[in-house]
Protein backbone atom coordinates (compact mmCIF):
# COMPACT_ATOMS: atom_id res chain seq x y z
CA UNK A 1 91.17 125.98 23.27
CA UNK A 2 88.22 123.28 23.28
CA UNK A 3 88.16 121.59 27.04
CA UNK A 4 86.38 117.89 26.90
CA UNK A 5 83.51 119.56 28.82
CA UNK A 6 83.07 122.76 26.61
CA UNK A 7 84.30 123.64 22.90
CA UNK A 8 84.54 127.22 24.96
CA UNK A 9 81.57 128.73 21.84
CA UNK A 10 77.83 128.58 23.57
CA UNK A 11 76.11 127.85 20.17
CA UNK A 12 78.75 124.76 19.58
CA UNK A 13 78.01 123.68 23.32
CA UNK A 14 74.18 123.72 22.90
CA UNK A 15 73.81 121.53 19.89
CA UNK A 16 76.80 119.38 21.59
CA UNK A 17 74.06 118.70 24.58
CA UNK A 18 71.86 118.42 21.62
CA UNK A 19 73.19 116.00 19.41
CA UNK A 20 74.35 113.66 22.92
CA UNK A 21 70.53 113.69 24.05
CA UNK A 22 69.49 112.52 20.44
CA UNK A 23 71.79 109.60 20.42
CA UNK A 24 70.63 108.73 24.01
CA UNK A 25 67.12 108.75 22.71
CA UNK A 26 67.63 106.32 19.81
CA UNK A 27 68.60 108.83 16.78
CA UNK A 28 72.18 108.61 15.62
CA UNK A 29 70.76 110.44 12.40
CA UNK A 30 70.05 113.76 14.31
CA UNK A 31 72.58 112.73 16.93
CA UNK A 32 75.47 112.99 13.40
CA UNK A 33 73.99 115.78 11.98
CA UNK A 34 74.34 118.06 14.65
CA UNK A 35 77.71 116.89 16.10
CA UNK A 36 78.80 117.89 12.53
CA UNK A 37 77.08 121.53 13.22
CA UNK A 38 79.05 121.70 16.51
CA UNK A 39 82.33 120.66 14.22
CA UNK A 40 81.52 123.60 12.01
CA UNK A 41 81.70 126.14 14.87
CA UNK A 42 84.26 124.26 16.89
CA UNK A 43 86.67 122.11 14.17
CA UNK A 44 88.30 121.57 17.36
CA UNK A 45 86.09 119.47 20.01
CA UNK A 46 87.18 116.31 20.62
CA UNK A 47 84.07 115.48 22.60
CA UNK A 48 82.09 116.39 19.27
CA UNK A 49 83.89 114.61 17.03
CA UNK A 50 83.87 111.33 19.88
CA UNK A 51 80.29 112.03 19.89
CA UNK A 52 80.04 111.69 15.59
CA UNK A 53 81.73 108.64 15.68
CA UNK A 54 79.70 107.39 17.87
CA UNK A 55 76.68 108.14 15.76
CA UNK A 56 78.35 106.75 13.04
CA UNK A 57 78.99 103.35 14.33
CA UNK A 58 75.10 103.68 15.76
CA UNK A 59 74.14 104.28 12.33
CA UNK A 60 76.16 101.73 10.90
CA UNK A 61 74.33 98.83 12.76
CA UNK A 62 72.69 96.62 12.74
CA UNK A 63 74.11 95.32 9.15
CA UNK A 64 77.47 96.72 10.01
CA UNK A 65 77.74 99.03 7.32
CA UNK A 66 81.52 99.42 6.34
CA UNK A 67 81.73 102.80 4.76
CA UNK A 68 80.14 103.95 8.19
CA UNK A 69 82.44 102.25 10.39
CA UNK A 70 84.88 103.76 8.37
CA UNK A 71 83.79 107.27 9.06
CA UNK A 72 83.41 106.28 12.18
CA UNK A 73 86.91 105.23 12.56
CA UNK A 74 88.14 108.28 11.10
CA UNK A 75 86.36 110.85 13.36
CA UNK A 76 87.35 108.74 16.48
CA UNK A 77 90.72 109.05 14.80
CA UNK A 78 90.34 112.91 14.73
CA UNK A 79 89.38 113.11 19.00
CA UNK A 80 92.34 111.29 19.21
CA UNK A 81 95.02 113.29 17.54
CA UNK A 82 92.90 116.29 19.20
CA UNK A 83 93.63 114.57 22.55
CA UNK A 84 96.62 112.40 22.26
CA UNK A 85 96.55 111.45 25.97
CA UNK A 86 93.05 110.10 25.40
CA UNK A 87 90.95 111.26 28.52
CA UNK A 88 87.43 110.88 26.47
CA UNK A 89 88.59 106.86 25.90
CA UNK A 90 88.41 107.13 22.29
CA UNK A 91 91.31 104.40 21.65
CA UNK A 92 88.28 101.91 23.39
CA UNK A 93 86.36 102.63 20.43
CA UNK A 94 88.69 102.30 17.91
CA UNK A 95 90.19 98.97 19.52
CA UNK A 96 86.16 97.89 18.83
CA UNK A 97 86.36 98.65 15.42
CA UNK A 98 89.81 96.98 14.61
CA UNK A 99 91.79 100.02 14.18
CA UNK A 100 93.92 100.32 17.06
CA UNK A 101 97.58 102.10 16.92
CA UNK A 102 98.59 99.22 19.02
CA UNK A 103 98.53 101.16 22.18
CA UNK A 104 96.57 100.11 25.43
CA UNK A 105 92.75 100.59 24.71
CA UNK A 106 92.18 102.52 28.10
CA UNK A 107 94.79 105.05 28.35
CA UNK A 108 95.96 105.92 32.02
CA UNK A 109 94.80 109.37 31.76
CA UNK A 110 91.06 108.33 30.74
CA UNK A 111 90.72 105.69 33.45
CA UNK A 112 92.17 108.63 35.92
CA UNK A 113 89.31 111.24 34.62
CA UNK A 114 86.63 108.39 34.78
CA UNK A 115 87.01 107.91 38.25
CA UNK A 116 87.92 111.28 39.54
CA UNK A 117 84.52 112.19 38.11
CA UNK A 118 83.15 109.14 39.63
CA UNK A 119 84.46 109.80 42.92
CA UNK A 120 81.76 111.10 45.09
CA UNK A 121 79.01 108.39 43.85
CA UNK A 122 81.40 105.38 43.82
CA UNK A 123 80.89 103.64 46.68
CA UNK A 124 77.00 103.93 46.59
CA UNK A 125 76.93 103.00 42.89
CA UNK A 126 78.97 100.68 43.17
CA UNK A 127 77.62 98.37 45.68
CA UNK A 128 73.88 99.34 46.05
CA UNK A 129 73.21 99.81 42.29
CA UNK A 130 75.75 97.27 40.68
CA UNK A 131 75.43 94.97 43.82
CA UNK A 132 79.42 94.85 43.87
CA UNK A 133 80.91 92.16 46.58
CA UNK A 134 84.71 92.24 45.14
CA UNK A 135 86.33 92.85 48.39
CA UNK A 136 84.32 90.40 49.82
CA UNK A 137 85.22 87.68 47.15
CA UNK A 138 88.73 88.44 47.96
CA UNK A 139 88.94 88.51 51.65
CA UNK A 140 87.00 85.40 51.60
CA UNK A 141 89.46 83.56 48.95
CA UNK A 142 92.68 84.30 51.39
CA UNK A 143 93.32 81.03 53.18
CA UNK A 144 93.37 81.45 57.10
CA UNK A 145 97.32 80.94 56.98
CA UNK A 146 98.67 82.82 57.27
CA UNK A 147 96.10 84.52 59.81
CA UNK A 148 97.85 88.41 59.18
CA UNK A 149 100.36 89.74 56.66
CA UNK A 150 102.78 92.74 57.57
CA UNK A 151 103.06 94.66 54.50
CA UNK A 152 99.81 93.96 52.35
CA UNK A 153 99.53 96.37 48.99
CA UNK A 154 95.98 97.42 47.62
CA UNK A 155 96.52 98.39 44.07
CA UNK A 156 93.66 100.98 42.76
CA UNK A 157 92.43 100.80 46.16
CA UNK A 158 90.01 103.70 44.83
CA UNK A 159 88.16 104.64 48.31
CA UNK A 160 89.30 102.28 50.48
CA UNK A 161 86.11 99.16 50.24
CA UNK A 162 89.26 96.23 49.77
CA UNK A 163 91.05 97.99 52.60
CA UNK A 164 88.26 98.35 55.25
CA UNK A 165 87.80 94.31 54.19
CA UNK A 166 91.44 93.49 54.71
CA UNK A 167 92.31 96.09 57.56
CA UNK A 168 91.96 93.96 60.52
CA UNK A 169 94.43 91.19 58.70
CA UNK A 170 97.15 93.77 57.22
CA UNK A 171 100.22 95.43 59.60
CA UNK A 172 100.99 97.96 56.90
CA UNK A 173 98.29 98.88 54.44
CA UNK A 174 99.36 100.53 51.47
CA UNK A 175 96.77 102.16 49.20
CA UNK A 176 98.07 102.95 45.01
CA UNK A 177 95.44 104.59 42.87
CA UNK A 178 95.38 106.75 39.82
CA UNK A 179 92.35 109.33 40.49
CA UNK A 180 93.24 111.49 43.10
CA UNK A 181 89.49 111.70 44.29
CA UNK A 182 89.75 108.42 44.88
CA UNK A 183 92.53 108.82 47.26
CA UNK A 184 91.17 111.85 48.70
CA UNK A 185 88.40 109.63 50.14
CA UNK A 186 90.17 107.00 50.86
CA UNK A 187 92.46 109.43 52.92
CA UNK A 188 89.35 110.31 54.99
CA UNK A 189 88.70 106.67 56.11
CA UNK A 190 89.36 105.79 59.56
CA UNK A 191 90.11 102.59 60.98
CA UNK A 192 90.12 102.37 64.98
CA UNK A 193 90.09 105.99 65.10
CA UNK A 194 93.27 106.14 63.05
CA UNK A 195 93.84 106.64 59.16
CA UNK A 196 92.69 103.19 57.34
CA UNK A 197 95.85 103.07 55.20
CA UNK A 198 99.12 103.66 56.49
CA UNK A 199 100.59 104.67 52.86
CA UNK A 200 98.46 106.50 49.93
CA UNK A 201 100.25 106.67 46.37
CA UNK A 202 98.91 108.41 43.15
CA UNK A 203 100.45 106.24 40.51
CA UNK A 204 99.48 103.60 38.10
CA UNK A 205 100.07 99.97 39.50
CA UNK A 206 102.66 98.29 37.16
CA UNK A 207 104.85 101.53 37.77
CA UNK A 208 104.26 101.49 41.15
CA UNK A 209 104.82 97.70 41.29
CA UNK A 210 108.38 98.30 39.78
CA UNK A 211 109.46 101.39 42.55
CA UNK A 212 108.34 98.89 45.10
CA UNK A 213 111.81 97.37 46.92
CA UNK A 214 111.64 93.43 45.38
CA UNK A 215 110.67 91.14 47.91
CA UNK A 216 109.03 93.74 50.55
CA UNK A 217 104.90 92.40 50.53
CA UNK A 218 103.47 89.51 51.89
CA UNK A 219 100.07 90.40 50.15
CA UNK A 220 98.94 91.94 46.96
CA UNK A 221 95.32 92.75 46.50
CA UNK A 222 93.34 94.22 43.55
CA UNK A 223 89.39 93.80 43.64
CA UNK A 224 87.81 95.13 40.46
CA UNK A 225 90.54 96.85 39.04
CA UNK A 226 92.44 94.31 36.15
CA UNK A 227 89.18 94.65 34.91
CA UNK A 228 90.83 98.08 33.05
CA UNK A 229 94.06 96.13 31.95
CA UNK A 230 94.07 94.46 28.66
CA UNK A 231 97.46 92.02 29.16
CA UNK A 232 97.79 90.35 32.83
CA UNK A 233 101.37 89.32 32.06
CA UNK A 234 103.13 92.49 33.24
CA UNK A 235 100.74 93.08 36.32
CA UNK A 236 101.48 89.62 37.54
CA UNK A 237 105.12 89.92 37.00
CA UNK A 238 104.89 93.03 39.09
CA UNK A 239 103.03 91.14 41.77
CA UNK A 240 105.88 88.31 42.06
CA UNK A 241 108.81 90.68 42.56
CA UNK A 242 107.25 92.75 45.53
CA UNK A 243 105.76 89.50 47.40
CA UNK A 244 108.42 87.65 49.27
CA UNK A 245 108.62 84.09 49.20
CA UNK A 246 105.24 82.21 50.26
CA UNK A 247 103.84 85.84 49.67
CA UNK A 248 99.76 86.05 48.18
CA UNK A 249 98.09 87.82 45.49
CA UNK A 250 94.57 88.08 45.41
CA UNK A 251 92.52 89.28 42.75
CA UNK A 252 89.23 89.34 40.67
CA UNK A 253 88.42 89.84 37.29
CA UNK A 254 85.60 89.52 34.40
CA UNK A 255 86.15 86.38 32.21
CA UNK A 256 84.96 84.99 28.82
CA UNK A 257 84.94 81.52 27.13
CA UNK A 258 87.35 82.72 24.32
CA UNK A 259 90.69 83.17 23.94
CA UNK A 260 93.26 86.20 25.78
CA UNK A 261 91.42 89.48 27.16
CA UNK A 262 88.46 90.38 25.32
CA UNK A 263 86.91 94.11 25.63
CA UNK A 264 83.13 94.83 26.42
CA UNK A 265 81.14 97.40 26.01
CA UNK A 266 81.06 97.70 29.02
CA UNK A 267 84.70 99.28 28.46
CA UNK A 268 86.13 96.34 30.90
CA UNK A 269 88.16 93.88 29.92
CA UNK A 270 87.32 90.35 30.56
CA UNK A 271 90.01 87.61 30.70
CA UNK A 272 90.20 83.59 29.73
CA UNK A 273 91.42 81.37 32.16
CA UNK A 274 94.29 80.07 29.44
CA UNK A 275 95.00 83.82 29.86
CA UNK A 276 95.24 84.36 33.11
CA UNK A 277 97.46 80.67 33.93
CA UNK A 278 100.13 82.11 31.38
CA UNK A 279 100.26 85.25 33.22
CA UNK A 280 100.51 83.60 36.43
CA UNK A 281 103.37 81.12 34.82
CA UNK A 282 105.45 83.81 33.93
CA UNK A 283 105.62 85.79 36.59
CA UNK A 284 107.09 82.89 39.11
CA UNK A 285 103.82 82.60 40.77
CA UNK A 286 101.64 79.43 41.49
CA UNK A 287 97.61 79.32 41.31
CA UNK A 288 96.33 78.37 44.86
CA UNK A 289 92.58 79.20 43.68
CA UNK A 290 90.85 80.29 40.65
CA UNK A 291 87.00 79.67 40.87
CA UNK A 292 83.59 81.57 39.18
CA UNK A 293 81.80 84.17 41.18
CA UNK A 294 79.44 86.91 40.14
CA UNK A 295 81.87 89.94 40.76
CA UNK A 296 78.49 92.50 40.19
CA UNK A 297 75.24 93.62 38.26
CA UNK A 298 75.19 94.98 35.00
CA UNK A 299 71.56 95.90 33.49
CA UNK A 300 70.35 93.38 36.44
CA UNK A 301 72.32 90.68 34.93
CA UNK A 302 74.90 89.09 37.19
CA UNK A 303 78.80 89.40 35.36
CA UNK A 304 80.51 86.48 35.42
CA UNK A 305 84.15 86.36 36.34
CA UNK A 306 86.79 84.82 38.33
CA UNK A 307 88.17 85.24 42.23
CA UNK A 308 92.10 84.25 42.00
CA UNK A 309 94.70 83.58 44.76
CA UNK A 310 98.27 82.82 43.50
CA UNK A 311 101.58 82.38 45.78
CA UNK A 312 104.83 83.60 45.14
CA UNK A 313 107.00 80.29 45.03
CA UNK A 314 110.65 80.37 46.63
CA UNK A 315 112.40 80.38 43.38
């Protein structure tokens, strides 16, 4: 049985390393022709046939060829029904190319692998190569008053950067993440010589958001991480029924001049502001502050997005 790191045959593996170090050096050609060796010896690779389509849609540009976007398509298509839980993040691709099965473009169990292999190099990539200030933009956003909230929620708290920011303002931190090596770090954390969150939880945050008693936070945070969901609306909704009354959310996110929640290539979604105020408007919450800010560095270039900080109202 293929794995997404080996097709488990040591020919197939070798031209797999192969073809991905062609299409890294600027030749799709060579980089399709021996992904479709690999799929000869291993029919049933999903990294290999992830790894055509990408050489296909390399191929294709820069006139957009349609038959190869097509073929594309199809051997994304393939990695997919190989790996129906989508851990490569194939449906990201396919979302790019306008054939998506309607289903979220970055499935739970991708964003989960991402970041458990991320882990260990987060934090330094993060904020010394991609010069990442999230927590900071947040923290700062939060009006003085109310000076400390007893129950504040960190959702993907990842290793614990928002929750060292907000620690010394929070009663009760709770920490919800989807990669476990993310919360295996952010378990480690101390805070005054005790454990920096008072509550850990592997789940994904709308879930988590609906197990949550209603009206039990005063303070929802979540630096950097809507950046992975497409459709704000049932986040925000989340965030209103855990906040009591007068209860914040604070949050940042990537944005763009168009229209709804737009996906990079970066794989991170970036959201309009017409976006984000109907999310906000259905989920019985009121905007308090939604300004630009640089939320990082990508290829030197500063990413332009948005710091928000909404109120739950007393309806």
């Amino acid at each position: 049985m293929a794995s997404q790191l080996s097709s488990g045959d040591l020919l197939a593996d070798r031209r797999y390393r192969y073809a991905d170090a062609c299409l890294a050096e600027g030749d799709p050609a060579g980089a399709a022709d021996l992904a479709e060796q690999v799929l000869e010896i291993a029919p049933r690779y999903a990294a290999a046939w992830l790894l055509l389509g990408r050489a296909r849609e390399a191929l294709a540009e820069p006139g957009g060829d349609p038959d190869l976007r097509a073929a594309a398509a199809r051997a994304y298509a393939r990695a997919l029904a190989i790996d129906p839980d989508d851990t490569l993040g194939v449906r990201a691709h396919l979302v790019r190319l306008g054939s998506s099965d309607g289903l979220p473009a970055l499935s739970p169990s991708y964003v989960r692998a991402l970041f458990d292999g991320y882990a260990p190099r987060f934090e330094r990539h993060l904020v010394e190569g991609l010069g990442y200030v999230g927590p900071d933009l947040v923290r700062d956003a939060l009006p003085n008053d109310p000076p400390h909230f007893a129950t504040a929620l960190d959702l993907g708290c990842g290793t614990g950067l928002m929750g060292a920011a907000i620690r010394d303002r929070a009663g009760h931190l709770v920490g919800v993440d989807l990669s476990p090596g993310m919360l295996a770090l952010a378990r480690a954390k101390l805070w005054k010589e005790r454990p920096l969150y008072d509550r850990l939880v592997a789940g994904e945050l709308t879930a988590f958001l609906g197990d949550e008693p209603a009206a039990s936070a005063d303070l929802c945070l979540a630096a950097d991480v809507l950046i992975y969901v497409a459709d704000l609306g049932p986040v925000l909704a989340g965030m209103g029924r855990v906040l009591r009354p007068g209860g914040l959310a604070a949050f940042t996110v990537q944005s763009h001049d168009g229209t709804g929640a737009a996906l990079g290539p970066d794989g991170r979604y970036a959201h309009a502001d017409a976006h984000i105020a109907a999310a906000v408007a259905g989920a019985g919450l009121e905007t308090l502050t939604l300004r630009p800010a640089d939320v990082r560095r990508e290829a030197g270039r500063p990413v332009p997005g948005r710091v928000v900080v909404l109120r739950r109202t007393a309806a």
